[in-house]
Structure formats: structure tokens, C-alpha cells
C-alpha atoms as a PDB file:
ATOM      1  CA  UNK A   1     -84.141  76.259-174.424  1.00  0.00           C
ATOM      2  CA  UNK A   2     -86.225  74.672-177.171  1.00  0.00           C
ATOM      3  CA  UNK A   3     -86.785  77.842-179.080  1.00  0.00           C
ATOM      4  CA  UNK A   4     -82.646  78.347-178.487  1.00  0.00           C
ATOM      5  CA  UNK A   5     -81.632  75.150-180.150  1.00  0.00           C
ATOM      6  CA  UNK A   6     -84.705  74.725-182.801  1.00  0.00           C
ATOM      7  CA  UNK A   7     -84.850  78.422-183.822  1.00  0.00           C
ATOM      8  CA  UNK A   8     -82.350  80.274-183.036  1.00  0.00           C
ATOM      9  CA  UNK A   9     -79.331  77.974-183.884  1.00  0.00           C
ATOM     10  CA  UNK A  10     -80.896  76.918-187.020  1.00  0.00           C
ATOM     11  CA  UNK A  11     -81.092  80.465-188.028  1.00  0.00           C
ATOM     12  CA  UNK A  12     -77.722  81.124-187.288  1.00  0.00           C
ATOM     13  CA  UNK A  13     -76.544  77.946-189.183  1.00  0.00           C
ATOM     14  CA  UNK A  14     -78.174  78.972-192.307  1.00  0.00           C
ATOM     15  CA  UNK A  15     -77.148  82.320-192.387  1.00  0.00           C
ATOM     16  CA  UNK A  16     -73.443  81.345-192.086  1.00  0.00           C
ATOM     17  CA  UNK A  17     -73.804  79.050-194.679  1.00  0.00           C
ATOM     18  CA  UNK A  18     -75.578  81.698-196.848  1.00  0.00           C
ATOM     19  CA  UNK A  19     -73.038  84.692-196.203  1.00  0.00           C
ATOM     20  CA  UNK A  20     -70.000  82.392-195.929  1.00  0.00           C
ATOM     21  CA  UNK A  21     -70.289  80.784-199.171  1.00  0.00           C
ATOM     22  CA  UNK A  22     -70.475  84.766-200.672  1.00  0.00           C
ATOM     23  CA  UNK A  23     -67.589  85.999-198.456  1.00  0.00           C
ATOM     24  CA  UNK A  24     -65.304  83.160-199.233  1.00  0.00           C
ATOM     25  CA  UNK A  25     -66.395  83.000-203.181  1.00  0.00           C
ATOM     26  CA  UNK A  26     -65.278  87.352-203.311  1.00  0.00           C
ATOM     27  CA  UNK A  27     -62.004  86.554-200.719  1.00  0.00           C
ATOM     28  CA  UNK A  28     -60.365  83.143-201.287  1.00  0.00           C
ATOM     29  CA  UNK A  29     -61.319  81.820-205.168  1.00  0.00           C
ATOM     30  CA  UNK A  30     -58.057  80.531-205.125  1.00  0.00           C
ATOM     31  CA  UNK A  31     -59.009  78.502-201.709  1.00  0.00           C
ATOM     32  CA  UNK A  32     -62.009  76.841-203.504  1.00  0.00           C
ATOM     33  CA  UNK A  33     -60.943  73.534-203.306  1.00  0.00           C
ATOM     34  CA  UNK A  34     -60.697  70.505-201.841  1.00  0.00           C
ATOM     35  CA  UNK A  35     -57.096  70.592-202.017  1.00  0.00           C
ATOM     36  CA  UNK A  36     -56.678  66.971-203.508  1.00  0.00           C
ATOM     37  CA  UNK A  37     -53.458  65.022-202.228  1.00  0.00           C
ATOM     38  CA  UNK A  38     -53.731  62.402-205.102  1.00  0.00           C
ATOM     39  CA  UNK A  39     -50.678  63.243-205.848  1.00  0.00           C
ATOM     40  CA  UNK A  40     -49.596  61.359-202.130  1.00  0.00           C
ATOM     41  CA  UNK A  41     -51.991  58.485-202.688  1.00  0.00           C
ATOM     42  CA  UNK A  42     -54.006  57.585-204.980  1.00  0.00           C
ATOM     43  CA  UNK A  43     -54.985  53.559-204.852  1.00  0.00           C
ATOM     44  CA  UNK A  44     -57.020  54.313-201.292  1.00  0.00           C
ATOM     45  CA  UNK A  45     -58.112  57.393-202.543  1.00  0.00           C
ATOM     46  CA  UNK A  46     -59.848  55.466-206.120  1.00  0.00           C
ATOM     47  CA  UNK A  47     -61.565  53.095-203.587  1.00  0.00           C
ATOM     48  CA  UNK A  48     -63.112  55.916-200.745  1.00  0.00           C
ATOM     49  CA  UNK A  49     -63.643  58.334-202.178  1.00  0.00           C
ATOM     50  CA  UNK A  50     -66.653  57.400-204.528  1.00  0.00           C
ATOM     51  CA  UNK A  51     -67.891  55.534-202.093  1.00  0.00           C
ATOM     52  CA  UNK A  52     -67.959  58.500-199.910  1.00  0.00           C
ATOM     53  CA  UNK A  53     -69.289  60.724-202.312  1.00  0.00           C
ATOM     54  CA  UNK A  54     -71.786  58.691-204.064  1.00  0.00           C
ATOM     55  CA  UNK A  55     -73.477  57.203-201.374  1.00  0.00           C
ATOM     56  CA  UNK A  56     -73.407  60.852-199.555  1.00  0.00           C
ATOM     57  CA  UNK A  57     -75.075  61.722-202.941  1.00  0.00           C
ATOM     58  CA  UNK A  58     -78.209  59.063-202.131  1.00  0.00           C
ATOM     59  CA  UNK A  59     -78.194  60.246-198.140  1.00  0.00           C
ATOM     60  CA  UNK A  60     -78.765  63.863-199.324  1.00  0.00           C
ATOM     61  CA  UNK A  61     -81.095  62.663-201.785  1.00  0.00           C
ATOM     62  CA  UNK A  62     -82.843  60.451-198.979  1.00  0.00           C
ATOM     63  CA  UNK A  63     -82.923  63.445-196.530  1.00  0.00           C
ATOM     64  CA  UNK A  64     -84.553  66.277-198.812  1.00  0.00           C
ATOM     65  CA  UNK A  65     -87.361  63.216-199.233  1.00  0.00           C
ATOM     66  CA  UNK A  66     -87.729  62.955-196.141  1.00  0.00           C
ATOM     67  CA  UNK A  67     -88.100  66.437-195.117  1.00  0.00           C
ATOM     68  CA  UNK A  68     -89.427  67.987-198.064  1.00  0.00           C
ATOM     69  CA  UNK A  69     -92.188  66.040-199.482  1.00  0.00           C
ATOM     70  CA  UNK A  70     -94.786  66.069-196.520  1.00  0.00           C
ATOM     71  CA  UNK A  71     -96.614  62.584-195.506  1.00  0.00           C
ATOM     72  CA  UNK A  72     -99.927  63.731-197.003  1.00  0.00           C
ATOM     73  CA  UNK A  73     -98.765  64.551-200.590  1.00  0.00           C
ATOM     74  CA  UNK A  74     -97.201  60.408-200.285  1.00  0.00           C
ATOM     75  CA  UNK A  75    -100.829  59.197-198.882  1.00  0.00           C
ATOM     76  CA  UNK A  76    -102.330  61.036-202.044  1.00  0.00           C
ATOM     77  CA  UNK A  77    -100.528  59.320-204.813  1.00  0.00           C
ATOM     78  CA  UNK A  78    -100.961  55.728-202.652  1.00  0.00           C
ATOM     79  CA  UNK A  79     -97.446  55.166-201.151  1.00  0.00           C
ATOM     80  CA  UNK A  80     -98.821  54.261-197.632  1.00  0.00           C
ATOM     81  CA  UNK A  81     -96.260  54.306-194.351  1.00  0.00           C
ATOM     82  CA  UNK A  82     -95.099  51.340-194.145  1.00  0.00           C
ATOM     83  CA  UNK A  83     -94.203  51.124-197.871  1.00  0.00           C
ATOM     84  CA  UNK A  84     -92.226  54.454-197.394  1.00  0.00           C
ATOM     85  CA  UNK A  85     -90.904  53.440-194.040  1.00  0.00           C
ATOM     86  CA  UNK A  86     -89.447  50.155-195.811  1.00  0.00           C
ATOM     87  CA  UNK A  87     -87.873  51.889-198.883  1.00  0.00           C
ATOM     88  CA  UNK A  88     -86.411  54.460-196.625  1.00  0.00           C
ATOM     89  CA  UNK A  89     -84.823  52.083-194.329  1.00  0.00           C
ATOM     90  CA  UNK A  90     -83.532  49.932-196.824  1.00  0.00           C
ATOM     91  CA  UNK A  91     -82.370  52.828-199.291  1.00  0.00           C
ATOM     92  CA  UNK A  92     -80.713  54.795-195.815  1.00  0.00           C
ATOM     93  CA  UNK A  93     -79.251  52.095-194.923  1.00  0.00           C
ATOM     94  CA  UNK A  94     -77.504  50.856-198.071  1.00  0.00           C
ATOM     95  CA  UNK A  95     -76.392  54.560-198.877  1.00  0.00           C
ATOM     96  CA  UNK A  96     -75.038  55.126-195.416  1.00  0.00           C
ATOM     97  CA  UNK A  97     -72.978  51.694-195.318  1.00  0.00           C
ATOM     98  CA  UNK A  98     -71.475  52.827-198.587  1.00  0.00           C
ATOM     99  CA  UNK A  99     -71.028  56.572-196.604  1.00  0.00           C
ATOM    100  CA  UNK A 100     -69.615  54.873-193.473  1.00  0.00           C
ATOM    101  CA  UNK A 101     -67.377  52.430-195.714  1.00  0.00           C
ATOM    102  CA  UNK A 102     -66.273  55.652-197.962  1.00  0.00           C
ATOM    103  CA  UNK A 103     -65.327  57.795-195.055  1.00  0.00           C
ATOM    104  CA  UNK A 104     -63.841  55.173-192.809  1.00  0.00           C
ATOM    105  CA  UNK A 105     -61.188  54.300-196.146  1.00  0.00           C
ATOM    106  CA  UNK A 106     -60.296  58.153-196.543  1.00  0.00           C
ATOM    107  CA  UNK A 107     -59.440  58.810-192.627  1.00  0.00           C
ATOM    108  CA  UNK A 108     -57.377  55.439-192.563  1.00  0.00           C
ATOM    109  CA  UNK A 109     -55.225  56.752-195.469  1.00  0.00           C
ATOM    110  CA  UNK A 110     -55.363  60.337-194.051  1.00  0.00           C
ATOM    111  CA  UNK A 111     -53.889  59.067-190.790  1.00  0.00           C
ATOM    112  CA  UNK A 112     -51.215  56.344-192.072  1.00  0.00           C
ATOM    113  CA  UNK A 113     -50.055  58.337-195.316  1.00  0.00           C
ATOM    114  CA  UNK A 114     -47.301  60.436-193.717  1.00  0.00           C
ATOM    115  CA  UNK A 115     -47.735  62.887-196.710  1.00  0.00           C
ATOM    116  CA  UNK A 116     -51.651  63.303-196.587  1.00  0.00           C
ATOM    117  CA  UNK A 117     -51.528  63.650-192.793  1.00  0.00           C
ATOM    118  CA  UNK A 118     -48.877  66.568-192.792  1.00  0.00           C
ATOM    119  CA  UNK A 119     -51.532  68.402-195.587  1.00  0.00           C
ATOM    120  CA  UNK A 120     -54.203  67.916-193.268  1.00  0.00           C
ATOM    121  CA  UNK A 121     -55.393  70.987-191.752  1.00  0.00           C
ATOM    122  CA  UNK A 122     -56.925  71.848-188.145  1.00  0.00           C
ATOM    123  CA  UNK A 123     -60.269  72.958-190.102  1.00  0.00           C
ATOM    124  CA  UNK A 124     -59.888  69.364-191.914  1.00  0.00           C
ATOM    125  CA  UNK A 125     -59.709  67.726-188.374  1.00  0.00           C
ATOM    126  CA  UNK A 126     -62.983  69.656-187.197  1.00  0.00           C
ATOM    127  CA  UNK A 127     -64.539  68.829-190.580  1.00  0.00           C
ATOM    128  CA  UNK A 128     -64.038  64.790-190.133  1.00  0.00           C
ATOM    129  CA  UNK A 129     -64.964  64.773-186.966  1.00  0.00           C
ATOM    130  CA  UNK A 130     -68.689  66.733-187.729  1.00  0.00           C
ATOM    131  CA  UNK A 131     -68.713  64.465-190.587  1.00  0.00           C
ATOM    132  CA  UNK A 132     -68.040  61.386-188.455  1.00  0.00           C
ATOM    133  CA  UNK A 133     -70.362  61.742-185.977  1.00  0.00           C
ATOM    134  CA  UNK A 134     -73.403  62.837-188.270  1.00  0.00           C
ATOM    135  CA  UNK A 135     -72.758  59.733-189.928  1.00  0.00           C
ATOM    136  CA  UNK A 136     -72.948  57.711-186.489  1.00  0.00           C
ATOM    137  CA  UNK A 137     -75.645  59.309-185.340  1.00  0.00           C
ATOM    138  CA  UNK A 138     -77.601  59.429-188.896  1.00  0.00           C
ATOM    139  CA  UNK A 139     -77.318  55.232-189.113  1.00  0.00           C
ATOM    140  CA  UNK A 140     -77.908  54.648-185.325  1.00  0.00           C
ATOM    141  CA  UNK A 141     -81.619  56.805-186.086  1.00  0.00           C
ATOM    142  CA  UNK A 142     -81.828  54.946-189.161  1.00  0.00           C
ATOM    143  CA  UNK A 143     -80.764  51.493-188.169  1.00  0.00           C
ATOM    144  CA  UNK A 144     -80.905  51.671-184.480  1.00  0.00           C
ATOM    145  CA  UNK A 145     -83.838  52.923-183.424  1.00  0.00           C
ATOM    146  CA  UNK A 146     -85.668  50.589-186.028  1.00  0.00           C
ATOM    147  CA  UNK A 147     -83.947  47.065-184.530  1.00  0.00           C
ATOM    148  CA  UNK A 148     -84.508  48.169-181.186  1.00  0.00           C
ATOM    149  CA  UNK A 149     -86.735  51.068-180.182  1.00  0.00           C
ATOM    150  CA  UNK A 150     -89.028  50.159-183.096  1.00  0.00           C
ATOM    151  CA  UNK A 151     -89.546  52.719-186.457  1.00  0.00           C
ATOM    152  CA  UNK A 152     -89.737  56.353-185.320  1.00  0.00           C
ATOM    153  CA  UNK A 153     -92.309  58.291-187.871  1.00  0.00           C
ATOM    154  CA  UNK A 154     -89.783  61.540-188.210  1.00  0.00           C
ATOM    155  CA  UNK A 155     -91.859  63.050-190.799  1.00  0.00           C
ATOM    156  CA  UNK A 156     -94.411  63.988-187.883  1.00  0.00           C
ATOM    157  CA  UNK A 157     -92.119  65.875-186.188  1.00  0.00           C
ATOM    158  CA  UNK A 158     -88.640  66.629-187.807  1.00  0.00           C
ATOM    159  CA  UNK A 159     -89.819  67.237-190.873  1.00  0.00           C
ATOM    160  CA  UNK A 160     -92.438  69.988-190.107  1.00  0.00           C
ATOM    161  CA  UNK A 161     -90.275  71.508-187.519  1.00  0.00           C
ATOM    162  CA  UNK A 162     -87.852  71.917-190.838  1.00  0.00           C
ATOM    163  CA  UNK A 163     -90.075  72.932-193.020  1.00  0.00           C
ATOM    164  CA  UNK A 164     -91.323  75.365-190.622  1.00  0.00           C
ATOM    165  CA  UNK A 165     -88.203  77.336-190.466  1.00  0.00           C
ATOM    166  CA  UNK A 166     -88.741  77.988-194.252  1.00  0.00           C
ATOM    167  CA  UNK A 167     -91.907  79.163-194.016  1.00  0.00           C
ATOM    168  CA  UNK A 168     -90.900  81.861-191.480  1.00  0.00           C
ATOM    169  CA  UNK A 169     -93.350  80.144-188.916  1.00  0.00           C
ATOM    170  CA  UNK A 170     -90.843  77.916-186.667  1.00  0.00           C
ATOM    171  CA  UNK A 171     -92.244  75.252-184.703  1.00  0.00           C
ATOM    172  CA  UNK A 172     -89.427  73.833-182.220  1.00  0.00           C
ATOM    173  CA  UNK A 173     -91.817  72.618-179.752  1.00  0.00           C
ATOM    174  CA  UNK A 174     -91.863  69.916-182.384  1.00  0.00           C
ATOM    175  CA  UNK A 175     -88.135  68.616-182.324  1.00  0.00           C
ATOM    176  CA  UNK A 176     -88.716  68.655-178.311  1.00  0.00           C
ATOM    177  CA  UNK A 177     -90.450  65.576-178.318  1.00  0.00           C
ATOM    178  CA  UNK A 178     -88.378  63.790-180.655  1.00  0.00           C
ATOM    179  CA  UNK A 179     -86.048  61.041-179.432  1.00  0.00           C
ATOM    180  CA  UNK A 180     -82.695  62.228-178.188  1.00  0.00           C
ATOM    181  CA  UNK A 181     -80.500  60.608-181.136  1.00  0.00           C
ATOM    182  CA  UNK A 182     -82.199  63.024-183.413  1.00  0.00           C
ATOM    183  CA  UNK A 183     -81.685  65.994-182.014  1.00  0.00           C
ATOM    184  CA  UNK A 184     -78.089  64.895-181.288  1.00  0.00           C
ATOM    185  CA  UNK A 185     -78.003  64.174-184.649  1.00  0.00           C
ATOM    186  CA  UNK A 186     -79.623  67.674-185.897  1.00  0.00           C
ATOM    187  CA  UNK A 187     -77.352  69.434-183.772  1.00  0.00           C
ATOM    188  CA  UNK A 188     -74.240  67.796-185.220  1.00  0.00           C
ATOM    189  CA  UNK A 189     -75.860  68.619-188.729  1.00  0.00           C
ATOM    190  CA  UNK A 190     -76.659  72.260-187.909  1.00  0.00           C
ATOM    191  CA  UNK A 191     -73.069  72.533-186.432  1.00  0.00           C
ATOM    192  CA  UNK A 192     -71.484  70.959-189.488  1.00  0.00           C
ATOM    193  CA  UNK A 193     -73.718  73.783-191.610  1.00  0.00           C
ATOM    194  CA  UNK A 194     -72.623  76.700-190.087  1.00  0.00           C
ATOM    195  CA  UNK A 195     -68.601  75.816-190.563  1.00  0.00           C
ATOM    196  CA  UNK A 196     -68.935  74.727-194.186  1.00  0.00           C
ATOM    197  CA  UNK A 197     -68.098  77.913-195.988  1.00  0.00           C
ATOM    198  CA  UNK A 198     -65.015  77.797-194.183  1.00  0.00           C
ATOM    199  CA  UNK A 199     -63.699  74.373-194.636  1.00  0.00           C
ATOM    200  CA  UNK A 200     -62.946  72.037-197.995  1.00  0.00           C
ATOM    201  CA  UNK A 201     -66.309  71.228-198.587  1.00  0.00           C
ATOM    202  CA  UNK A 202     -67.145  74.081-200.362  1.00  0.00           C
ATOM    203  CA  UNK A 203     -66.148  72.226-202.938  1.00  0.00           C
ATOM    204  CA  UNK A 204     -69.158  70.711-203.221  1.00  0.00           C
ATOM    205  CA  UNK A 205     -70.681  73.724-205.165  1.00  0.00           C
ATOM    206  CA  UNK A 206     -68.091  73.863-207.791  1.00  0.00           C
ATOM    207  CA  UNK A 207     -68.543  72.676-210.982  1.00  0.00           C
ATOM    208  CA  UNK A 208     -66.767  73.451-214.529  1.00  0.00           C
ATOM    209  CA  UNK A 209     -69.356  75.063-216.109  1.00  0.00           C
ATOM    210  CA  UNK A 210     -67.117  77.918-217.527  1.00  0.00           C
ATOM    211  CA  UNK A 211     -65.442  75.372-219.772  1.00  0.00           C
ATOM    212  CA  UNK A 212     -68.723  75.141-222.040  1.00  0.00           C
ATOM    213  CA  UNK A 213     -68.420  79.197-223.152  1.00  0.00           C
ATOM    214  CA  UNK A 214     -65.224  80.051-222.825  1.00  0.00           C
ATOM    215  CA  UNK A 215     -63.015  80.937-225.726  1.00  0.00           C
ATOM    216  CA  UNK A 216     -60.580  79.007-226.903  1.00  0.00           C
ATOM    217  CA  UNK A 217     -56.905  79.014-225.797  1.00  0.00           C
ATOM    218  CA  UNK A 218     -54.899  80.817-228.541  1.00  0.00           C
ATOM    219  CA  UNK A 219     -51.361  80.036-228.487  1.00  0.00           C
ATOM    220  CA  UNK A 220     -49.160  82.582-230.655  1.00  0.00           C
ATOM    221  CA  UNK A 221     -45.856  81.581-232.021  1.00  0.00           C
ATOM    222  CA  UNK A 222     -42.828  84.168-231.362  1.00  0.00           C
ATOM    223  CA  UNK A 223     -41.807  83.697-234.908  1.00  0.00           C
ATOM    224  CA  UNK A 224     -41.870  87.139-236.219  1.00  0.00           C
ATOM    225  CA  UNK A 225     -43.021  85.589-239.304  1.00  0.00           C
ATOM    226  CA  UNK A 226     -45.890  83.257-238.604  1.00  0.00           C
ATOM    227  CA  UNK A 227     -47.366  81.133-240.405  1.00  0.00           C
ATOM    228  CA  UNK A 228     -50.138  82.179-243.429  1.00  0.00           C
ATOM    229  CA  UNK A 229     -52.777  80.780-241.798  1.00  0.00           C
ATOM    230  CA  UNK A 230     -54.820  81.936-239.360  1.00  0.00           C
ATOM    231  CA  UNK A 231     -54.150  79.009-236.736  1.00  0.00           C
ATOM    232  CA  UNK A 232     -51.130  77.362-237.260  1.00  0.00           C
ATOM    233  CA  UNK A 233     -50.348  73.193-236.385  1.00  0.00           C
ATOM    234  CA  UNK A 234     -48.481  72.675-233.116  1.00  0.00           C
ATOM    235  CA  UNK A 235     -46.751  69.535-234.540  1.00  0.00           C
ATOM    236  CA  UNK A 236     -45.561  72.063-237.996  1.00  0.00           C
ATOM    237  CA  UNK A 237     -42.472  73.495-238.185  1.00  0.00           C
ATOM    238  CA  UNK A 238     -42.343  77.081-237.476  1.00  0.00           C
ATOM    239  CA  UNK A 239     -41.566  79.273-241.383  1.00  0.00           C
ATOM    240  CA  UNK A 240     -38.003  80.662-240.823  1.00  0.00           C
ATOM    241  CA  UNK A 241     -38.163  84.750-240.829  1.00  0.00           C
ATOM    242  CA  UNK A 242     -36.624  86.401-244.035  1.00  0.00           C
ATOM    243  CA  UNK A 243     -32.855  87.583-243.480  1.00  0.00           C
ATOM    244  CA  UNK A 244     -32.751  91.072-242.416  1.00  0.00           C
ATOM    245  CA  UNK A 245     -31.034  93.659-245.059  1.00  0.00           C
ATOM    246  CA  UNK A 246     -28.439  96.122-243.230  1.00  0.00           C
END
């Protein structure tokens, strides 16, 4: 069971999100979007959604700390554990309010704007609800555990069980000994990976970066005539064509 969920699904999760992201980019370009409905709303929208997208910005951040940077290479430069464990927990938790805060905003005005509920999709629903419950389950590890079940020292066993799966030497004995929340939590996560080619969040990999050397946008007047110059004003007045001779 342990090499099931800590090996196998993780492979399977990454490999969807690998070859989805390729198959969607060559069959649905058009579909790359979030499919904004500011045109429905847009005062809630101004107030959750950089919340949301911000503070997801410092979680991700937070997480590929975590996970990446082992403990040892932190012990060299100084940083000792509980200095790490307090900027973590203060840095995931002020991130993950602004997450929760974000999130909770954009499904109130998804559910009470008649117009941005009838553009919701099933994937959307599926999508919120992953999203919802890593969020839950990401603030309970980072808040709950810490108020009540005292700090948990992840990066002894979550993060070299990920980093493991990189190196093409998986350890999932490792996640078996981790607290239950966590590997709820990874689940949810690994879940939420393998469906995100196929849902609005592939948005998160587009940026405009076509605008900086693409040619400019020529428009030609249908004046037979034209103008002497090369590129004429908009604002001018177009040169009236000579009178034809019959």
C-alpha cells in the first residue's frame, strides 16, 4: 500500500500533469484560459482574487522551501530549526490566511452571482473543491498540528520522500510514518496535480510573452489612393481618389 500511494500515484500525477499540459497546449489553445466572468462581477472579484493569487504565490514559494532546500544545506549557512520552524510558521500562516480569505471571497460570489454560477463548469466544481480542501488540510498541518500536537519536523520525512521521487530512488516508507493530516493533505495535492491540465488552472502557465517580438499591427486603409506616407494617422482624413476618366 505504501509503495501504491507514495510511488506509484505520485508517478502517475506527474506524468498527467507533464503530458496533459502538451496535449491540451496542441488540442484546445483556444481553451487556455481561465475563462474570466469579470464581465458578471467585478467588485468581489478586485477583492479575492489577489488575495487568492498572491498569497497562493508565497504558499508555493513556502512549499518548494520546504521541500527543496534540504535541512543540512540550512544548518550550513547557520539558520538553525527553530529559527526556520518560526519563519515558516509565521510566513505559512500569513500566506495561507490571505489564501483561505482569497478563495473563500471567490466561491461566495461564484455561488450568489446568478451569472458566474451558470458559467461555472462541473470541472470548475471538482477544481474548488481539490483546491478547498488542500487549503484546509495545508493550514490545519501548518497551524494545527503546531497549537496542539506540537511542531512536526516535515523536512525529515516529506521532504526526502519528495525529493526522492526526483532522483529516481523513491522512498515511501518515509511518508508512512508521517502524521495522517499530511498524507491526507499530499493525497489531495497529488489528486489536484493530476487533473490540472484539464481544468482552468492551466492558466497559470500563460503569460504574454509574444507581445515583446511580435510585429506590429498594420492597419491598411481601403482608399485606393492612400496616403504618401508609409504609415498613415488614424485621426487624418483619408486623400480622396482621383475621378476616374471614361
Amino acid at each position: 500500500m505504501n509503495q501504491l500511494l507514495w510511488m506509484t500515484v505520485p508517478y502517475i500525477a506527474f506524468t498527467s500533469f507533464a503530458l496533459g499540459h502538451v496535449w491540451r497546449y496542441r488540442n484546445d489553445q483556444f481553451g487556455w484560459t481561465t475563462r474570466s466572468s469579470q464581465v458578471f462581477e467585478s467588485k468581489l472579484l478586485q477583492l479575492g482574487s489577489p488575495l487568492f493569487h498572491f498569497g497562493m504565490l508565497a504558499v508555493i514559494g513556502g512549499h518548494a522551501m520546504g521541500l527543496l532546500i534540504p535541512e543540512s544545506w540550512t544548518a550550513f549557512f547557520g539558520i538553525s530549526e527553530h529559527m526556520y520552524h518560526l519563519v515558516s510558521v509565521t510566513g505559512g500562516t500569513l500566506s495561507g490566511i490571505a489564501v483561505v480569505a482569497g478563495i473563500s471571497i471567490l466561491l461566495y460570489r461564484r455561488t450568489t452571482v446568478k451569472a458566474v454560477r451558470k458559467a461555472t463548469s462541473r470541472g470548475d466544481v471538482v477544481m474548488y473543491v481539490l483546491l478547498a480542501a488542500a487549503l484546509v488540510t495545508g493550514m490545519w498541518n501548518t497551524v494545527g498540528n503546531n497549537l496542539i500536537g506540537g511542531p512536526y519536523n516535515y523536512r525529515e520525512t516529506v521532504s526526502p520522500w519528495f525529493r526522492s521521487l526526483f532522483s529516481l530512488h523513491p522512498q515511501p516508507d518515509l511518508m508512512a510514518n508521517t502524521p495522517l493530516s499530511f498524507q491526507v493533505h499530499n493525497l489531495i495535492v497529488l489528486t489536484l496535480i493530476g487533473i490540472w491540465p484539464y481544468t482552468r488552472l492551466v492558466h497559470m502557465f500563460s503569460a504574454p510573452i509574444g507581445y515583446l517580438v511580435r510585429p506590429y499591427v498594420v492597419y491598411r486603409s481601403k482608399d485606393p489612393g492612400g496616403s504618401k506616407r508609409k504609415y498613415a494617422k488614424a485621426w487624418e482624413t483619408p486623400v480622396a481618389p482621383p475621378p476616374r476618366r471614361w
